[in-house]
PDB file of N, CA and C in Angstrom:
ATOM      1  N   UNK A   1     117.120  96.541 109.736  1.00  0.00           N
ATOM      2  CA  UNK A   1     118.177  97.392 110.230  1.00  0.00           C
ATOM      3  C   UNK A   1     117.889  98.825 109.796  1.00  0.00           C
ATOM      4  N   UNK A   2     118.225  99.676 110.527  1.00  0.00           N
ATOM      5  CA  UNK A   2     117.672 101.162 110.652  1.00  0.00           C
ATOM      6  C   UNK A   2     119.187 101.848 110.349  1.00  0.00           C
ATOM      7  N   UNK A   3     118.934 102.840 109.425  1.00  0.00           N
ATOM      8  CA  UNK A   3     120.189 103.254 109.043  1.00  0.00           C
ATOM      9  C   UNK A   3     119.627 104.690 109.082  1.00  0.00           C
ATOM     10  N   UNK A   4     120.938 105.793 108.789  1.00  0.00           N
ATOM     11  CA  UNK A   4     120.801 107.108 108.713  1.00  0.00           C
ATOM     12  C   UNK A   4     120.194 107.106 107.032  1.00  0.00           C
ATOM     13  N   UNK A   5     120.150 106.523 106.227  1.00  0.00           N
ATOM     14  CA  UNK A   5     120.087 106.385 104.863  1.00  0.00           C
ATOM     15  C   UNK A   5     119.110 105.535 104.606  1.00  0.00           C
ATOM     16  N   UNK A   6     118.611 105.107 104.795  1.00  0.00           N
ATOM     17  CA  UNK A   6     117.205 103.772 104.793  1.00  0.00           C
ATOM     18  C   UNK A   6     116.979 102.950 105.648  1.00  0.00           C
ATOM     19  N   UNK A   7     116.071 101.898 105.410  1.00  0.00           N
ATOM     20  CA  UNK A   7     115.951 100.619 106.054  1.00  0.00           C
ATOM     21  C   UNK A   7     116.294  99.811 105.071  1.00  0.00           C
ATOM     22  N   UNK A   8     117.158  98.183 105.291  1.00  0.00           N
ATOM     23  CA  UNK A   8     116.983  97.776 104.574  1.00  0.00           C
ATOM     24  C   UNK A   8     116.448  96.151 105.413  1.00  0.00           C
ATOM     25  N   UNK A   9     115.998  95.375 104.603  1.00  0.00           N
ATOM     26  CA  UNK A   9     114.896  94.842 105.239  1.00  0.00           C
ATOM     27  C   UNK A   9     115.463  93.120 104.458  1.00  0.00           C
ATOM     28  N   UNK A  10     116.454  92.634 105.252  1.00  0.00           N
ATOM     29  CA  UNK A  10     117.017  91.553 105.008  1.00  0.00           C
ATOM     30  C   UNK A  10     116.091  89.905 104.820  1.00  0.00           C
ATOM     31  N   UNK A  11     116.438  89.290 103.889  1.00  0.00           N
ATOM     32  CA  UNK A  11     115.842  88.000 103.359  1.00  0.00           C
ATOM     33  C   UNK A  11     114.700  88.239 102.710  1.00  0.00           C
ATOM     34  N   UNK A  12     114.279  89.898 102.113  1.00  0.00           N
ATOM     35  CA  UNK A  12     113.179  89.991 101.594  1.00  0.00           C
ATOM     36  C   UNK A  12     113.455  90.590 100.058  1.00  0.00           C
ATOM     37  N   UNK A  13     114.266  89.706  99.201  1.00  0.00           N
ATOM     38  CA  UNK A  13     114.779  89.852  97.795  1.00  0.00           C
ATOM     39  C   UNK A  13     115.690  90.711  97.965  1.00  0.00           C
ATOM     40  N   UNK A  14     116.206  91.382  98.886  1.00  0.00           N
ATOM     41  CA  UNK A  14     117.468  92.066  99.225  1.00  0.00           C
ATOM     42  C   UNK A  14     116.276  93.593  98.836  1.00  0.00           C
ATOM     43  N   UNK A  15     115.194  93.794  98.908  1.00  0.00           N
ATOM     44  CA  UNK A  15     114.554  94.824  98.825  1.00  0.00           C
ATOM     45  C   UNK A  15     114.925  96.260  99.729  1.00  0.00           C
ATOM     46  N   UNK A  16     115.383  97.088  99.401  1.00  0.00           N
ATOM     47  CA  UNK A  16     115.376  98.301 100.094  1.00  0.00           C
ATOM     48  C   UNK A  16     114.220  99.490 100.365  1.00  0.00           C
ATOM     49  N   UNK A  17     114.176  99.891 101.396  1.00  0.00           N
ATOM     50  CA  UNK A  17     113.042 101.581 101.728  1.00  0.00           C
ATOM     51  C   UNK A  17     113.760 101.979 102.198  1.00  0.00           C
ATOM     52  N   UNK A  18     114.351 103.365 101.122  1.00  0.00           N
ATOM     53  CA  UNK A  18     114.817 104.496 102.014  1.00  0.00           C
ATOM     54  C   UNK A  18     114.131 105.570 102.066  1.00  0.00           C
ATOM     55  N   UNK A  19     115.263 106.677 102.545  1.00  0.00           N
ATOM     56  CA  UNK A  19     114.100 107.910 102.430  1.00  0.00           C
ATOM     57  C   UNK A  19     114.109 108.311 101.663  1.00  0.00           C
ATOM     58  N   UNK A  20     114.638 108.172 100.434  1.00  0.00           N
ATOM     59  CA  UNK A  20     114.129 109.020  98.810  1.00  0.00           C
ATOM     60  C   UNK A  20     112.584 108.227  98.558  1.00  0.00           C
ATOM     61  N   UNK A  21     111.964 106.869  99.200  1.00  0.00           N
ATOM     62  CA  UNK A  21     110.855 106.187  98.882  1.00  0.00           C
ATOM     63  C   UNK A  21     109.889 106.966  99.377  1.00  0.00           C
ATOM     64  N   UNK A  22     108.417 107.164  98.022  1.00  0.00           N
ATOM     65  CA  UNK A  22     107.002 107.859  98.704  1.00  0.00           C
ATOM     66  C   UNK A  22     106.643 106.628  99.186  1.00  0.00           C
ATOM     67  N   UNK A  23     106.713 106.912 101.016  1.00  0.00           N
ATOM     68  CA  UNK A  23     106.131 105.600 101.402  1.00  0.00           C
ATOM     69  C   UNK A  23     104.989 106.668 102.229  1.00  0.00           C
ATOM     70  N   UNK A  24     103.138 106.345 101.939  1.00  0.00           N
ATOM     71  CA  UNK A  24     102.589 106.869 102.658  1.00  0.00           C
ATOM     72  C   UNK A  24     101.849 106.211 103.932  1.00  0.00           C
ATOM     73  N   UNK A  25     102.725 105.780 104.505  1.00  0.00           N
ATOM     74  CA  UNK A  25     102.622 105.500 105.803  1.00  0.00           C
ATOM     75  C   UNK A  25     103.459 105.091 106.783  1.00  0.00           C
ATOM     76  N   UNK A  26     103.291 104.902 107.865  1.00  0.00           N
ATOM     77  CA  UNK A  26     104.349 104.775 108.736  1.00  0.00           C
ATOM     78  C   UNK A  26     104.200 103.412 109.199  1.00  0.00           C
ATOM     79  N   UNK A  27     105.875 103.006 108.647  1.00  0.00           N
ATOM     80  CA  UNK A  27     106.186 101.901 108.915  1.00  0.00           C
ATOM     81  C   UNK A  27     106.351 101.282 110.618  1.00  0.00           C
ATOM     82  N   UNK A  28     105.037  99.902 110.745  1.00  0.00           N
ATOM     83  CA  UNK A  28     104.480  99.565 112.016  1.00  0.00           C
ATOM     84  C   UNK A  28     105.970  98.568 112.188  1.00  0.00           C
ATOM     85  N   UNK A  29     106.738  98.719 113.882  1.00  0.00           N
ATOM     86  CA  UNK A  29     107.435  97.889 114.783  1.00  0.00           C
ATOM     87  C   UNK A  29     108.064  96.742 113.702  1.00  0.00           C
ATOM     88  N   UNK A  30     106.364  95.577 113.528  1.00  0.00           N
ATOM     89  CA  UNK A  30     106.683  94.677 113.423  1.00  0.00           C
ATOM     90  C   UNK A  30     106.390  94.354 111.483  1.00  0.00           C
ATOM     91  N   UNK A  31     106.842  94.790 111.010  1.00  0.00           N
ATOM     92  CA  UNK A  31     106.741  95.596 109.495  1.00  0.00           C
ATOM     93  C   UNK A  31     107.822  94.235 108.782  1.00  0.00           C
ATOM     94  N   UNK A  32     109.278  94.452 109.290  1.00  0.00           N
ATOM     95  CA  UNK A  32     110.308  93.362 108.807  1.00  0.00           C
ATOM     96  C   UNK A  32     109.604  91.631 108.792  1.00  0.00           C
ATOM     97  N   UNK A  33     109.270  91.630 110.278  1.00  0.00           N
ATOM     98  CA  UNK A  33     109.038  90.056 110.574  1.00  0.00           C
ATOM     99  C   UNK A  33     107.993  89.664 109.934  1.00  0.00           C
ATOM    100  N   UNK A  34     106.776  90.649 109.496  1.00  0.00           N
ATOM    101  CA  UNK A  34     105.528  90.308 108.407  1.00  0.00           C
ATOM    102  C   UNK A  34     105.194  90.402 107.306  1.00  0.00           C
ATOM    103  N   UNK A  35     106.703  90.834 106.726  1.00  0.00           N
ATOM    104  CA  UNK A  35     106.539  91.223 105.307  1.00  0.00           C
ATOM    105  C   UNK A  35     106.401  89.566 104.644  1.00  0.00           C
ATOM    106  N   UNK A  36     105.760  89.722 103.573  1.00  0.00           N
ATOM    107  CA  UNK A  36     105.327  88.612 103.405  1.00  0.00           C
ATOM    108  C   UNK A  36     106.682  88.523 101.680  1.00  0.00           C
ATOM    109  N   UNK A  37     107.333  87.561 101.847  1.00  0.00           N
ATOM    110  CA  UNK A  37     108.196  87.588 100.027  1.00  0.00           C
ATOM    111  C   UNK A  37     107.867  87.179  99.175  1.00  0.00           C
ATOM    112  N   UNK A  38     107.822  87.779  98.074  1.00  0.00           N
ATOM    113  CA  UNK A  38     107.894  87.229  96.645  1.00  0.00           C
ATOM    114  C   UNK A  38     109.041  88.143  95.659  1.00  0.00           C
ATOM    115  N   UNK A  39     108.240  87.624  94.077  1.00  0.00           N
ATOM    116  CA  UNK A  39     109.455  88.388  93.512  1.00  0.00           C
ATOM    117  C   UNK A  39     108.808  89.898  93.055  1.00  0.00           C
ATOM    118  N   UNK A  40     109.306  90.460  92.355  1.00  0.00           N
ATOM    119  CA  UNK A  40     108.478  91.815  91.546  1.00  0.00           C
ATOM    120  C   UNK A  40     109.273  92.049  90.687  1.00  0.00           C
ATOM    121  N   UNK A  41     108.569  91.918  89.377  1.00  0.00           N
ATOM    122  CA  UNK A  41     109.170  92.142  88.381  1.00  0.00           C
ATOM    123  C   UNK A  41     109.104  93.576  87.396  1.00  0.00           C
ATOM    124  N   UNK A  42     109.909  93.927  86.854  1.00  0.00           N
ATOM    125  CA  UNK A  42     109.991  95.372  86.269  1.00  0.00           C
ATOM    126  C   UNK A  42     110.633  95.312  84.940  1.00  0.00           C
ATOM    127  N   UNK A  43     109.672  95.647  84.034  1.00  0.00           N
ATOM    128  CA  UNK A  43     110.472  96.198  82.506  1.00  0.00           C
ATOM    129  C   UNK A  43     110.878  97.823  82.424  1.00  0.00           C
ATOM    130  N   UNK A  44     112.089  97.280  82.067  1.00  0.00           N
ATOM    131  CA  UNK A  44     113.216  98.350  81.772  1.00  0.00           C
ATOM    132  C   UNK A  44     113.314  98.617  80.187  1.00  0.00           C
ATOM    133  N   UNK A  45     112.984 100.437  80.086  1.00  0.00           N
ATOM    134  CA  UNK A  45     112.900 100.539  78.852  1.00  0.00           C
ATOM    135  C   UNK A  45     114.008 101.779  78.414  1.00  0.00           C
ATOM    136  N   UNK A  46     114.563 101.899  77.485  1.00  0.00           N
ATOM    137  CA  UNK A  46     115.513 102.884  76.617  1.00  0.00           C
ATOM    138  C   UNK A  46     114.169 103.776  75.767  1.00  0.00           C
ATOM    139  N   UNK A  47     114.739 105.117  75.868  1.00  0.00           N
ATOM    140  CA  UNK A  47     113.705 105.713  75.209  1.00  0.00           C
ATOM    141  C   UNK A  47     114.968 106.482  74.427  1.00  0.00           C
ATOM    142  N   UNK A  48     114.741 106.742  72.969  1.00  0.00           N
ATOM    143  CA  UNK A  48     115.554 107.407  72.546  1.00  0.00           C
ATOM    144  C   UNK A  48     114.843 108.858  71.685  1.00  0.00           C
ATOM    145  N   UNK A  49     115.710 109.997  72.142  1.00  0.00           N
ATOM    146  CA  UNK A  49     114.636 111.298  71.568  1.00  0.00           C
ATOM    147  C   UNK A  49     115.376 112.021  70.938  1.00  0.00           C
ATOM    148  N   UNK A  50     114.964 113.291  70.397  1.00  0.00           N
ATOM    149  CA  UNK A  50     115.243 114.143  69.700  1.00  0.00           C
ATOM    150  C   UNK A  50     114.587 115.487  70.193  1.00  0.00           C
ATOM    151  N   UNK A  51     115.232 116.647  70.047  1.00  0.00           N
ATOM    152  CA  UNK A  51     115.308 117.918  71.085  1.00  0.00           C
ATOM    153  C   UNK A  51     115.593 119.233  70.786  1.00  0.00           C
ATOM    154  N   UNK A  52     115.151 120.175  71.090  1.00  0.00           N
ATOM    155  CA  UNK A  52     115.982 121.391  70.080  1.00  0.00           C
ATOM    156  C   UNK A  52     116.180 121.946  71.948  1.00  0.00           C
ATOM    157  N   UNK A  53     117.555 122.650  71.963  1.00  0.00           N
ATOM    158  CA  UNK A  53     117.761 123.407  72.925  1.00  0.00           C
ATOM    159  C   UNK A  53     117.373 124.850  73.033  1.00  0.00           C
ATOM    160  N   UNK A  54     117.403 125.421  74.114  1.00  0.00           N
ATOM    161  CA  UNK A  54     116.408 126.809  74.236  1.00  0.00           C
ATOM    162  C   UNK A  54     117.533 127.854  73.251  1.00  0.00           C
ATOM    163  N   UNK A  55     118.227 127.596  72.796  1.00  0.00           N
ATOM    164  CA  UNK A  55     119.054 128.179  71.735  1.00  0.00           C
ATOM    165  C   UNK A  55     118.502 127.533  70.581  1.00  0.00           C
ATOM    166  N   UNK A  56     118.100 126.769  70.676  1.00  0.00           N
ATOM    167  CA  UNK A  56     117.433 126.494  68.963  1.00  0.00           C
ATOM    168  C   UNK A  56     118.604 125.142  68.453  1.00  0.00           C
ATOM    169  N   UNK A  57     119.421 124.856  69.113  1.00  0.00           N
ATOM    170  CA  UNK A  57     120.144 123.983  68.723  1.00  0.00           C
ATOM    171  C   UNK A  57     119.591 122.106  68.433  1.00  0.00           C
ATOM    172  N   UNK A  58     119.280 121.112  67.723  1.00  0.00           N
ATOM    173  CA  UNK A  58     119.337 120.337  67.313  1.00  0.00           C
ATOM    174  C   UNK A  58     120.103 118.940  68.523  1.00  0.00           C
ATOM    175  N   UNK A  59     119.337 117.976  69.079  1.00  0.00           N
ATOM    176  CA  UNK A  59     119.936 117.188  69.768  1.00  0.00           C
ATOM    177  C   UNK A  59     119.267 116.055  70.376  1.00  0.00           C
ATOM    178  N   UNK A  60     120.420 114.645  70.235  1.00  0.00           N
ATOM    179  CA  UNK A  60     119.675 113.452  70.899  1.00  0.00           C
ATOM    180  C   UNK A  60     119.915 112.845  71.714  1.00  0.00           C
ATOM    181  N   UNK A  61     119.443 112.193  72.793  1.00  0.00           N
ATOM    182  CA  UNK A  61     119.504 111.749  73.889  1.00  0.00           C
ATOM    183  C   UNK A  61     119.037 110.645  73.970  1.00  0.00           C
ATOM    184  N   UNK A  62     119.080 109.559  75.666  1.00  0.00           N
ATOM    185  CA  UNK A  62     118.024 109.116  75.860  1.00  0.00           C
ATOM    186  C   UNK A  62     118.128 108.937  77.347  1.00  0.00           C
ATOM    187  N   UNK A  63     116.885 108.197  77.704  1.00  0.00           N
ATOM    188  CA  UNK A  63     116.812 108.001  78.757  1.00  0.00           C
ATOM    189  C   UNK A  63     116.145 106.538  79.294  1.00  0.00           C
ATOM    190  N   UNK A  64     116.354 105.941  80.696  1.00  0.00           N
ATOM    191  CA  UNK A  64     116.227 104.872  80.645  1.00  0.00           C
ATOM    192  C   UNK A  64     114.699 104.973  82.058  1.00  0.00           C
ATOM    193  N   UNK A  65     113.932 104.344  81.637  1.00  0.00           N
ATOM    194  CA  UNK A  65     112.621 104.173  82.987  1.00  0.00           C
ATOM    195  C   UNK A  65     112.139 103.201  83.038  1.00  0.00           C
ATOM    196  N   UNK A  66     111.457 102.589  84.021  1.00  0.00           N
ATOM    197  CA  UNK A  66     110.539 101.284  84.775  1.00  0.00           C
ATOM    198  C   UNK A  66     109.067 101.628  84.216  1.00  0.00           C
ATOM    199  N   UNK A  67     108.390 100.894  83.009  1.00  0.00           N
ATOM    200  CA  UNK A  67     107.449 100.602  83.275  1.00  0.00           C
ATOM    201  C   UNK A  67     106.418  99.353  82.719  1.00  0.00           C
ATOM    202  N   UNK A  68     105.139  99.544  82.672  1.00  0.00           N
ATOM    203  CA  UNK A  68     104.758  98.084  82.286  1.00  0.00           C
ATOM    204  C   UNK A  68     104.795  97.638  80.717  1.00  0.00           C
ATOM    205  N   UNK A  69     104.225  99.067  80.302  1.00  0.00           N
ATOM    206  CA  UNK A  69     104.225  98.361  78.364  1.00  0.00           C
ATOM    207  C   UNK A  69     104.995  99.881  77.931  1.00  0.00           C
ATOM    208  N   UNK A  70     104.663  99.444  76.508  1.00  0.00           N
ATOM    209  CA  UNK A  70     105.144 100.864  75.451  1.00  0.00           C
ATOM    210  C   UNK A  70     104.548 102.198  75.582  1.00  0.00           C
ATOM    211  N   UNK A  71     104.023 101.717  75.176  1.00  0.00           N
ATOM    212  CA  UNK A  71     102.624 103.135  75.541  1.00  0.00           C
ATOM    213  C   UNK A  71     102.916 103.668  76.799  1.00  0.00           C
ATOM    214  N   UNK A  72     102.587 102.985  77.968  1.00  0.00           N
ATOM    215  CA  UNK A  72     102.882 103.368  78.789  1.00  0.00           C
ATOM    216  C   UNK A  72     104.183 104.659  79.385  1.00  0.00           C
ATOM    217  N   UNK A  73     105.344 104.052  79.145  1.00  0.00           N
ATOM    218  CA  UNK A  73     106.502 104.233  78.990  1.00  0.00           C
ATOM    219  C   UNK A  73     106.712 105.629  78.034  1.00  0.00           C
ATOM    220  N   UNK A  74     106.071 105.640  77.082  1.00  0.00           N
ATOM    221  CA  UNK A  74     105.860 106.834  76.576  1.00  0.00           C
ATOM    222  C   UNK A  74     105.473 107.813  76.969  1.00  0.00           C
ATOM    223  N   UNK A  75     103.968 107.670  77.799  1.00  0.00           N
ATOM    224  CA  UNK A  75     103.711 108.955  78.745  1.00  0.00           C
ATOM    225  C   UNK A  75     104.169 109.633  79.629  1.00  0.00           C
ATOM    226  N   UNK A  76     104.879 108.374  80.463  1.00  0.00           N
ATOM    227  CA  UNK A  76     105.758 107.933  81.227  1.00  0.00           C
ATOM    228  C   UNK A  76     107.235 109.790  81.001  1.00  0.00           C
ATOM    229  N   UNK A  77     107.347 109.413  79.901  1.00  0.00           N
ATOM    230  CA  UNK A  77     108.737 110.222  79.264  1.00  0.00           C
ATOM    231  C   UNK A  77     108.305 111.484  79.000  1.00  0.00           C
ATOM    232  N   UNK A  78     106.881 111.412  78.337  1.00  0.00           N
ATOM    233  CA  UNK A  78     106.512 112.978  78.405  1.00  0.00           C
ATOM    234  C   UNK A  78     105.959 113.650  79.385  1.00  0.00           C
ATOM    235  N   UNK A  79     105.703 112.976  80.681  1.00  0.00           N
ATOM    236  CA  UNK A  79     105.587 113.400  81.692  1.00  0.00           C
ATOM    237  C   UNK A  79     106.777 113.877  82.306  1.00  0.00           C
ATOM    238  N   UNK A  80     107.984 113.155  82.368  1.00  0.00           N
ATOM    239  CA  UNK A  80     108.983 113.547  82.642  1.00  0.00           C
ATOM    240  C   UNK A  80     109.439 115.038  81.881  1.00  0.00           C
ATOM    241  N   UNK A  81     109.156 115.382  80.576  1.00  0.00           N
ATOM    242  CA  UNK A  81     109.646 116.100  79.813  1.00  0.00           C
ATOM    243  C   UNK A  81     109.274 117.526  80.371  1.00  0.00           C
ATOM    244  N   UNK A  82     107.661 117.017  80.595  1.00  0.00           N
ATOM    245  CA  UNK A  82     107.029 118.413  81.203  1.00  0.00           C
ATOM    246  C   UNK A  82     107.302 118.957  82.810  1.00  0.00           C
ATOM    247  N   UNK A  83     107.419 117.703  83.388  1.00  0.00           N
ATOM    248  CA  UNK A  83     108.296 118.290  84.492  1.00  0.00           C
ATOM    249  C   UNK A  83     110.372 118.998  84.370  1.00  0.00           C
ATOM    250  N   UNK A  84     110.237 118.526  83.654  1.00  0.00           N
ATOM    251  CA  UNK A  84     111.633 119.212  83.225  1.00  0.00           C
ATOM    252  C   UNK A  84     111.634 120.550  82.836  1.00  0.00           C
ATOM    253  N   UNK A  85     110.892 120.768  81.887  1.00  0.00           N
ATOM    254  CA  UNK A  85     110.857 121.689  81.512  1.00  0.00           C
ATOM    255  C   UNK A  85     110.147 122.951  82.573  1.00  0.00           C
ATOM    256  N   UNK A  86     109.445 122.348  83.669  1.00  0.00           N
ATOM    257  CA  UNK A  86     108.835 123.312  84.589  1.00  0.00           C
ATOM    258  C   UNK A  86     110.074 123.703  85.715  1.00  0.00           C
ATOM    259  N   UNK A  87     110.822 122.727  85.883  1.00  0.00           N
ATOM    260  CA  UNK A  87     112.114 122.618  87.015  1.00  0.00           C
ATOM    261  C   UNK A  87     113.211 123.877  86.463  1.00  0.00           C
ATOM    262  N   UNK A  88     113.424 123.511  85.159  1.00  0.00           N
ATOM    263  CA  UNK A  88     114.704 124.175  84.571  1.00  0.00           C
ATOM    264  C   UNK A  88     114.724 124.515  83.293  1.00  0.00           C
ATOM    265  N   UNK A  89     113.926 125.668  83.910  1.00  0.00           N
ATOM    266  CA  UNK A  89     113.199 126.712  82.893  1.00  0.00           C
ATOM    267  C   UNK A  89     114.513 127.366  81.854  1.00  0.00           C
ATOM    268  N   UNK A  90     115.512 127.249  82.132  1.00  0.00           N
ATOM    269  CA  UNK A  90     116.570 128.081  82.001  1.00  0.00           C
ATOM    270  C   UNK A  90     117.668 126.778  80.625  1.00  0.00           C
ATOM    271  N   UNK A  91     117.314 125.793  81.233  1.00  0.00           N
ATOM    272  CA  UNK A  91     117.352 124.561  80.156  1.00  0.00           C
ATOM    273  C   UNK A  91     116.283 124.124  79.687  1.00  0.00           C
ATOM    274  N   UNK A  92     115.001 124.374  79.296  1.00  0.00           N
ATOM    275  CA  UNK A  92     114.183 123.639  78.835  1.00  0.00           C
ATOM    276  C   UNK A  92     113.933 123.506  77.217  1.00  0.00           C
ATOM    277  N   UNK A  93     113.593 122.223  76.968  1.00  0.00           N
ATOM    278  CA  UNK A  93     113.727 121.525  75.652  1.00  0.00           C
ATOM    279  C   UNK A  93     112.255 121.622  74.963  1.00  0.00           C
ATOM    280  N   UNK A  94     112.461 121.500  73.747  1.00  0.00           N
ATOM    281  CA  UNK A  94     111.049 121.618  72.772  1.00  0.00           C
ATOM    282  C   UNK A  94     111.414 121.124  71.599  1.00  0.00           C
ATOM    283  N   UNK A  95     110.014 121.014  71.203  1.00  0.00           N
ATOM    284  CA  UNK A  95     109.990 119.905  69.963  1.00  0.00           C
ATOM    285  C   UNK A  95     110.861 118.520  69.956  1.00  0.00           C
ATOM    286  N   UNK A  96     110.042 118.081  71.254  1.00  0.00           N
ATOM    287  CA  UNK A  96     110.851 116.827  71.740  1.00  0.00           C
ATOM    288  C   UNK A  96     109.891 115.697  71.095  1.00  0.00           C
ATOM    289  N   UNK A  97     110.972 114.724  69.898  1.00  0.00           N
ATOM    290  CA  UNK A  97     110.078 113.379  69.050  1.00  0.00           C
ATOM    291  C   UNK A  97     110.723 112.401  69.993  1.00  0.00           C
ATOM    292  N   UNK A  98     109.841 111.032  70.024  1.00  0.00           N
ATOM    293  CA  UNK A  98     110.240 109.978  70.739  1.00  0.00           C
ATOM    294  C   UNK A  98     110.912 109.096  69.354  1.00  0.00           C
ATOM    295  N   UNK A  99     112.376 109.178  69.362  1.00  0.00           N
ATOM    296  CA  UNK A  99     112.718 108.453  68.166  1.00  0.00           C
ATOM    297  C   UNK A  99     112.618 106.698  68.476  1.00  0.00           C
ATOM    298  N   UNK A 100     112.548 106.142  69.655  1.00  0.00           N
ATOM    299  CA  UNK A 100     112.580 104.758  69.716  1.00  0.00           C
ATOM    300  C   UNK A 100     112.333 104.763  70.580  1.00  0.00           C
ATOM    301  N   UNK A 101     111.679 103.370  71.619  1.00  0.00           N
ATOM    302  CA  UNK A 101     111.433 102.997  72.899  1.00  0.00           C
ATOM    303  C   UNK A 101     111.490 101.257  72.347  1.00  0.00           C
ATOM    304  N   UNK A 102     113.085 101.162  73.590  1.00  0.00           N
ATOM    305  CA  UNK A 102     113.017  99.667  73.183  1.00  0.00           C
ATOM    306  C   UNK A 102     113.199  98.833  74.486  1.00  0.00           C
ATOM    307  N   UNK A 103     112.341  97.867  74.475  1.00  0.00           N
ATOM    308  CA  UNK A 103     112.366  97.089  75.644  1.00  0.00           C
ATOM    309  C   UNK A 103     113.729  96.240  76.342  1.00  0.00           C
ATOM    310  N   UNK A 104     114.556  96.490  77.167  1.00  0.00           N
ATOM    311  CA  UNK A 104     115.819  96.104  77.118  1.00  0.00           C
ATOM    312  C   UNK A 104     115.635  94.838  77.994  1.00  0.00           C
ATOM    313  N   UNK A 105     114.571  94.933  78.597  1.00  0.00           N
ATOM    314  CA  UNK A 105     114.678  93.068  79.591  1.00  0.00           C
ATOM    315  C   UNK A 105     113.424  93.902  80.124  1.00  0.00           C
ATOM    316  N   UNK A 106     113.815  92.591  81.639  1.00  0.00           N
ATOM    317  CA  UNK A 106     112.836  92.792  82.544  1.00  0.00           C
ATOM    318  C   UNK A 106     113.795  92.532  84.129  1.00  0.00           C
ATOM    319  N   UNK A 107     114.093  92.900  85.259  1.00  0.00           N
ATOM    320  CA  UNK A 107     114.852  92.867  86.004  1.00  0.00           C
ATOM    321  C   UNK A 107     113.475  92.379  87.642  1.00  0.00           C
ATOM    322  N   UNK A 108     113.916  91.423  88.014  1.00  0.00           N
ATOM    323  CA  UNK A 108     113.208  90.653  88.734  1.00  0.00           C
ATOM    324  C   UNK A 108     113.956  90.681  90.217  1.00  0.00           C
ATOM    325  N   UNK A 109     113.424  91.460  91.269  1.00  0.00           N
ATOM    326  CA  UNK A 109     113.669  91.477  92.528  1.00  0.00           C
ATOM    327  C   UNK A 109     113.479  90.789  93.470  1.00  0.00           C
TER     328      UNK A 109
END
């Protein structure tokens, strides 16, 4: 089914593509009837940090992301950090420590 807001693509784990998805290619006619199902599984991780604000102020947060291990997940966050800090220059954070990264499950589609 074709929506102003996505596709969503019924009996296939209730899986959605919308248009916020990098999909690089264009989805062929018969795309629904050949998708082939299974499950896909994803670890969900809590990252918890520490931050000084562009005032110099002291502060902790966290944030939650999809990925496969720890490590991972870590780069994962400081990648995010550095794009943050390139977006919103006007908020951007420093001397950012990763105080914890804890594995909260795994969520299976």
């Amino acid at each position: 089914m074709l929506g102003s807001y996505g596709v969503y693509i019924q009996g296939v784990n209730d899986m959605n593509i919308n248009k916020f998805d990098d999909i690089d290619f264009e989805l062929p006619k018969d795309f629904y009837m050949k998708f082939i199902e299974h499950d896909s599984k994803f670890k969900v991780y809590k990252i918890r940090y520490a931050y000084k604000t562009i005032r110099n102020n002291p502060r902790e947060n966290y944030k939650y992301l999809i990925s496969d291990d720890e490590i991972d997940a870590k780069f994962k966050f400081l990648e995010f950090v550095e794009w943050f800090n390139g977006k919103y220059k006007h908020r951007s954070i420093s001397n950012v420590k990763i105080l914890d990264v804890e594995l909260l499950g795994t969520v299976t589609k």
